[in-house]
N, C-alpha and C. Protein backbone atom coordinates (compact mmCIF):
# COMPACT_ATOMS: atom_id res chain seq x y z
N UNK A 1 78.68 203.98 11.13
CA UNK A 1 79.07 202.65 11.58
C UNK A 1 79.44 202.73 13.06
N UNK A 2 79.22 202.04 14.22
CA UNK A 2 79.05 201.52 15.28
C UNK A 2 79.96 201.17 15.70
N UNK A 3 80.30 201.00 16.90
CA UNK A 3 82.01 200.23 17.53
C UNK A 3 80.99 198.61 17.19
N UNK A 4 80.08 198.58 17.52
CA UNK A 4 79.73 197.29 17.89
C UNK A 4 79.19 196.46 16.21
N UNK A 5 79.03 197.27 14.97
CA UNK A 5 79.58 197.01 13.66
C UNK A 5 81.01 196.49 13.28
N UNK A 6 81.59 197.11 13.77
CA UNK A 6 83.20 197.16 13.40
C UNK A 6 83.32 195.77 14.09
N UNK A 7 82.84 195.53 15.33
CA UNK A 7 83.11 194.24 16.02
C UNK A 7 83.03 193.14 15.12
N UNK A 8 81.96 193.68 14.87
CA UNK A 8 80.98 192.51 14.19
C UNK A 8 81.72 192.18 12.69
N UNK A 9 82.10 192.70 12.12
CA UNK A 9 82.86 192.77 10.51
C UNK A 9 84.16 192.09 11.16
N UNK A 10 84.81 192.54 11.98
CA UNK A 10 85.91 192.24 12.45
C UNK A 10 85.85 190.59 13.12
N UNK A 11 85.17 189.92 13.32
CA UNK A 11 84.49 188.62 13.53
C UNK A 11 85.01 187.97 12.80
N UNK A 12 83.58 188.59 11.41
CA UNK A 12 83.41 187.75 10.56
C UNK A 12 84.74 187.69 9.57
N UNK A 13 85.54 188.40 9.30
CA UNK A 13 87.17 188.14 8.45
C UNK A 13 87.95 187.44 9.18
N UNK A 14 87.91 187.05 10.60
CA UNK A 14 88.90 186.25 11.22
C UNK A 14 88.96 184.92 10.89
N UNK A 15 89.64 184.48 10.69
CA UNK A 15 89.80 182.72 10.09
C UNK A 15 90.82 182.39 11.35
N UNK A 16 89.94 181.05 12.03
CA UNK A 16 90.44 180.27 13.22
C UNK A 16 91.56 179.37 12.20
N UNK A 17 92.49 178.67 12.42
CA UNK A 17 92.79 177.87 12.07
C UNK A 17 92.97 175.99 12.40
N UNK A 18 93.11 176.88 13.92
CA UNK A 18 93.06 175.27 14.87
C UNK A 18 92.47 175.85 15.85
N UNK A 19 91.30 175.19 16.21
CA UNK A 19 89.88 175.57 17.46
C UNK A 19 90.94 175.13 19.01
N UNK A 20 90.86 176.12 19.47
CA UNK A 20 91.30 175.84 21.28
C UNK A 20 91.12 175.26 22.41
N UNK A 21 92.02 174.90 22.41
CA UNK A 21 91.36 173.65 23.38
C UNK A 21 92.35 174.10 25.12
N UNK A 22 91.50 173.97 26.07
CA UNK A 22 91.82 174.28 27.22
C UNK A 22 92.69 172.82 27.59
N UNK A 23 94.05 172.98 28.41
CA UNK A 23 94.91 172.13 29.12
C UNK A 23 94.11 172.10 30.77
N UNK A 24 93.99 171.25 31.01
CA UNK A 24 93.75 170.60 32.28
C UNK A 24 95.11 169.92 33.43
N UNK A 25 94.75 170.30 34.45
CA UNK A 25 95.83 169.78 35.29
C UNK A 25 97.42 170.71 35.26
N UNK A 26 98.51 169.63 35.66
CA UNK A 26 99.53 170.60 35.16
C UNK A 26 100.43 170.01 34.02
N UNK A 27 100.78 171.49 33.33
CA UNK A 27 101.24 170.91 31.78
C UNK A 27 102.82 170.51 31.95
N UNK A 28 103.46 171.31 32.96
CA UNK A 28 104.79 171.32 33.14
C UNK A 28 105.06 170.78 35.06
N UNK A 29 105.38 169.57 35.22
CA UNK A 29 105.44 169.14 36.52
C UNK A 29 106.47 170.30 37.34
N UNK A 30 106.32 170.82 38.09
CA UNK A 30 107.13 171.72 39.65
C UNK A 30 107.91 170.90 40.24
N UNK A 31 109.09 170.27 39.78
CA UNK A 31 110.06 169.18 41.18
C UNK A 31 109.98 170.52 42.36
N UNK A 32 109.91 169.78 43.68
CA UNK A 32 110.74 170.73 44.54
C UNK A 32 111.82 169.56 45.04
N UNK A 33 112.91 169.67 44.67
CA UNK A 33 114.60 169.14 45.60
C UNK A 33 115.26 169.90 46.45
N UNK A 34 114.23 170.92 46.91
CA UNK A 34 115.09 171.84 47.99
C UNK A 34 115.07 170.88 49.29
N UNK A 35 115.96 170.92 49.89
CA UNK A 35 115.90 170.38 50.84
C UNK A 35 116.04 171.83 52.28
N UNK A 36 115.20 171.68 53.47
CA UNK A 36 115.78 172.57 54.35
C UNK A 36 116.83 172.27 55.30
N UNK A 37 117.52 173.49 55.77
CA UNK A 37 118.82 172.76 56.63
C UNK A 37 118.22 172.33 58.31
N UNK A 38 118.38 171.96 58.42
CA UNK A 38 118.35 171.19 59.86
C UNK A 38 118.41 172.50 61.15
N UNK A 39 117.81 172.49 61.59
CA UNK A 39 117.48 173.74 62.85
C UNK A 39 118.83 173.91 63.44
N UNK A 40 119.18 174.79 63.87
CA UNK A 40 120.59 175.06 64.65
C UNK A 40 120.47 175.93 65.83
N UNK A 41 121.21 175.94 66.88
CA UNK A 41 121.70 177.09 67.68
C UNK A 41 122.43 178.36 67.08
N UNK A 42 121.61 179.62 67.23
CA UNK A 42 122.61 181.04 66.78
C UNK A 42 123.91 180.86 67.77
N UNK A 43 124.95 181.01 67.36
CA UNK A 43 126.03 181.05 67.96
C UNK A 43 125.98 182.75 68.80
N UNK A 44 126.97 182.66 69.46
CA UNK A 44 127.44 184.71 70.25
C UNK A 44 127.97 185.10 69.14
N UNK A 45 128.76 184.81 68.21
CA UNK A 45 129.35 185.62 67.35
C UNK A 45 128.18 185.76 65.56
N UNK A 46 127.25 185.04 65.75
CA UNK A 46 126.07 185.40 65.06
C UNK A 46 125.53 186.47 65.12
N UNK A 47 125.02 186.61 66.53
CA UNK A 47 124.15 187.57 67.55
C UNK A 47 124.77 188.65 67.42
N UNK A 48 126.08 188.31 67.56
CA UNK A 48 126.89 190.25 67.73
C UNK A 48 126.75 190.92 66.25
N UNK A 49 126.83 190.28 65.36
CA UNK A 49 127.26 190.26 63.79
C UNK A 49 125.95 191.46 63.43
N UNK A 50 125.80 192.28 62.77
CA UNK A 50 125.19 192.85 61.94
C UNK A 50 125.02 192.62 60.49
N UNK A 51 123.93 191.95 59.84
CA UNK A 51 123.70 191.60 58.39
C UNK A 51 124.15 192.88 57.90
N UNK A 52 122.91 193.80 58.67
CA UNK A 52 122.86 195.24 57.66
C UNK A 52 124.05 196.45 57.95
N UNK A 53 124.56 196.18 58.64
CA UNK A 53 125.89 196.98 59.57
C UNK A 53 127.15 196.59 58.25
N UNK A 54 127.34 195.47 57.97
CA UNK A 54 128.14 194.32 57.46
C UNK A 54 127.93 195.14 55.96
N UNK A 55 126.39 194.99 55.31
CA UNK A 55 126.11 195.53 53.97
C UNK A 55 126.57 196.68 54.09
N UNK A 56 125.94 197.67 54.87
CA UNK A 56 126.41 198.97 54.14
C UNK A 56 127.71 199.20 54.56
N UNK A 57 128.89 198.84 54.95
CA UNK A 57 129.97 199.16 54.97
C UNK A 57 130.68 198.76 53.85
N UNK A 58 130.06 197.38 53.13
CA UNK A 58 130.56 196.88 51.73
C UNK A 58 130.17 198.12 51.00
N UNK A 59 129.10 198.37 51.03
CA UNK A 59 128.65 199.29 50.13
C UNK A 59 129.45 200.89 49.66
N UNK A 60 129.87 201.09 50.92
CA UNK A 60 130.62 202.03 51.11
C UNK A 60 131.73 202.42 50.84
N UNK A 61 132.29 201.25 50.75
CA UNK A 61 133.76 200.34 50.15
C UNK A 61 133.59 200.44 48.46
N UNK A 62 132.72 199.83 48.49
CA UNK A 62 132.53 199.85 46.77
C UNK A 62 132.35 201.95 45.84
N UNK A 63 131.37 202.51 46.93
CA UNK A 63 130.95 204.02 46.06
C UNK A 63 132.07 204.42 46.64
N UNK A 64 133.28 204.22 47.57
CA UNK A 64 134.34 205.23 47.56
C UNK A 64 135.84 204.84 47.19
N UNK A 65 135.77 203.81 45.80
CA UNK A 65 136.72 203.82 45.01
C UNK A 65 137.20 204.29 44.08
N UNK A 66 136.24 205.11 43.92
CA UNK A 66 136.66 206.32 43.11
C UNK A 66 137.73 207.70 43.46
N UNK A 67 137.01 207.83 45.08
CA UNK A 67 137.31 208.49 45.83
C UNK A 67 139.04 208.24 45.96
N UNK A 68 139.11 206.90 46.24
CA UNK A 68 140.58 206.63 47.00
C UNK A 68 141.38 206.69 45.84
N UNK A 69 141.05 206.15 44.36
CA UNK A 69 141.55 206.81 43.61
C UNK A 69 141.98 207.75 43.18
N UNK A 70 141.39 208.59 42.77
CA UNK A 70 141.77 210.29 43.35
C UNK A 70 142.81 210.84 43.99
N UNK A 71 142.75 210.44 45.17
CA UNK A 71 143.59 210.26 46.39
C UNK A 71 145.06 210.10 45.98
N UNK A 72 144.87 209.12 45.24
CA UNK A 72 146.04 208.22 45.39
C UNK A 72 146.93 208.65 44.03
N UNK A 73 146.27 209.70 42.86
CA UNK A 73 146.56 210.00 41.92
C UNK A 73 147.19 211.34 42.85
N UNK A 74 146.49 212.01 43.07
CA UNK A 74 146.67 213.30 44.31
C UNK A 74 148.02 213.21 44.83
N UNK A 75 147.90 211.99 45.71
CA UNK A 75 149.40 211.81 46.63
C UNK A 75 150.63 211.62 45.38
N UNK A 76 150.33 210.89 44.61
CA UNK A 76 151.19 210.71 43.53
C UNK A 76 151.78 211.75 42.51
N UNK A 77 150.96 212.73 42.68
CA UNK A 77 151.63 214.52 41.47
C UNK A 77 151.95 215.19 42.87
N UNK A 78 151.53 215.07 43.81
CA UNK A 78 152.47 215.68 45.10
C UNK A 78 153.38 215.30 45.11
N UNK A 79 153.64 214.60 45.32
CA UNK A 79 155.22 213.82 45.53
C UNK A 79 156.09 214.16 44.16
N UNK A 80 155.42 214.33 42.79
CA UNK A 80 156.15 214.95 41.38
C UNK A 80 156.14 216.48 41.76
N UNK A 81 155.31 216.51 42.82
CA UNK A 81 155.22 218.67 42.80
C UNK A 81 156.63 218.81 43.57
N UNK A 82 156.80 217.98 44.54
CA UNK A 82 157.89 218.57 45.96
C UNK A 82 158.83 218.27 45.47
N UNK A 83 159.01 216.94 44.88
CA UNK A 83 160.50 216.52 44.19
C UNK A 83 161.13 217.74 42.78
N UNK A 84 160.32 218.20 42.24
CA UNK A 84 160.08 219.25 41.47
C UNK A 84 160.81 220.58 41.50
N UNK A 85 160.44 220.76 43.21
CA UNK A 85 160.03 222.11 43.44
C UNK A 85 161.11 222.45 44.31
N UNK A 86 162.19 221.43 44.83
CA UNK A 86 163.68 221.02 45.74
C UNK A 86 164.19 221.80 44.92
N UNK A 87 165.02 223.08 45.87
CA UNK A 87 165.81 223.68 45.57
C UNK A 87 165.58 224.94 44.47
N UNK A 88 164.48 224.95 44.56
CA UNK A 88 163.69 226.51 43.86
C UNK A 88 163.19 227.40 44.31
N UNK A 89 163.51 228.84 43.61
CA UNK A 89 163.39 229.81 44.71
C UNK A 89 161.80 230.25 44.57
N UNK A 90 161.42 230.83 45.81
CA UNK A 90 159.99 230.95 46.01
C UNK A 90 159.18 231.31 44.51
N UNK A 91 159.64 232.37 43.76
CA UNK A 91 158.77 232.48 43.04
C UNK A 91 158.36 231.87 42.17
N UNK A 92 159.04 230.59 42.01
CA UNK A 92 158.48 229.36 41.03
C UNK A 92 157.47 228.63 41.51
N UNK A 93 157.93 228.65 42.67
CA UNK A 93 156.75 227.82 43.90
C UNK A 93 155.64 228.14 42.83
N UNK A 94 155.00 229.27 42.94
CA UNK A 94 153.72 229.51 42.83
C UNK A 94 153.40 229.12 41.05
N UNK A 95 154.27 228.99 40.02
CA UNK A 95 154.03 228.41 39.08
C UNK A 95 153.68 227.01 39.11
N UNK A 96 154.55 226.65 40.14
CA UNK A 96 154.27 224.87 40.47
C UNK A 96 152.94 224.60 40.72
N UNK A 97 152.64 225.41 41.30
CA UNK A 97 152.05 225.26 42.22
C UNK A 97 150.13 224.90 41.06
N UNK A 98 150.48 226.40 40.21
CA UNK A 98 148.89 226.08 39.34
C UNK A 98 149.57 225.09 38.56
N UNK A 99 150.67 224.50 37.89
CA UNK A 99 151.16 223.83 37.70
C UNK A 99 150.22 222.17 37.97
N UNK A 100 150.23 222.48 39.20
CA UNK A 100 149.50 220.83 39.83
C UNK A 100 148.22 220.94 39.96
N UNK A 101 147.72 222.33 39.82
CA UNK A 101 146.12 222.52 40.42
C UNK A 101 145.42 222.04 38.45
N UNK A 102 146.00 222.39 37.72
CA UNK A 102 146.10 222.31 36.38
C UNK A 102 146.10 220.86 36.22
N UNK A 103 146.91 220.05 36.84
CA UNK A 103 147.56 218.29 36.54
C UNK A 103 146.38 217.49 36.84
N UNK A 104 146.11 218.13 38.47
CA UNK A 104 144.64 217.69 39.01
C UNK A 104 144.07 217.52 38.44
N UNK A 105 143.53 218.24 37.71
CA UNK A 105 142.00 218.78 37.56
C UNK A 105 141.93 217.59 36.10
N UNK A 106 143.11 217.76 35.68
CA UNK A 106 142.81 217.08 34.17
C UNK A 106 143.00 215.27 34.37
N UNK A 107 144.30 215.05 35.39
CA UNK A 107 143.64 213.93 36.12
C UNK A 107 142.36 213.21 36.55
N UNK A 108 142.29 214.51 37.48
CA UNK A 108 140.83 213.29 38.50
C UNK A 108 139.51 213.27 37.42
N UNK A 109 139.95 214.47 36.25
CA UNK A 109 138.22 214.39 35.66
C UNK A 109 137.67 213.43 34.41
């Protein structure tokens, strides 16, 4: 049997139900209500302005809030390390010390 058999069998079992009929013109009208704005003068403080200067500094703002977070968790177990660590003799220091490297880590991650 033939691809062009198989076609052919495959034809003849199809049952149309409603014959097709092509749409003419348009089926769904397009309003346009845009209106455009009226021509203007660029101002100096237009001109100086950077669109793309402007974007990626947002952008920058946004991927390094994580960052300042961090930070700010950071400055915050420092300030629990030193208040901590007032009036202790050196060799605790250094317990404190993995103490916070330990706090960090389980913090920022």
């Amino acid at each position: 049997m033939h691809n062009t058999d198989r076609i052919q069998e495959y034809k003849n079992k199809v049952v149309l139900i409603n014959p097709i009929q092509q749409h003419h013109g348009p089926i769904l009208p397009i309003k346009n209500d845009r209106t455009n704005p009226e021509p203007r003068e660029i101002t100096d403080a237009e001109r100086k302005k950077s669109a793309w200067k402007t974007l990626r500094g947002e952008k920058k703002k946004v991927r390094a809030v994580g960052y300042h977070k961090r930070m700010e968790n950071r400055y915050e177990l420092e300030k629990q390390w030193s208040q901590s660590m007032a009036g202790k003799p050196q060799g605790e220091k250094w317990i404190a010390m993995a103490w916070r490297d330990d706090t960090l880590k389980n913090k920022t991650a």
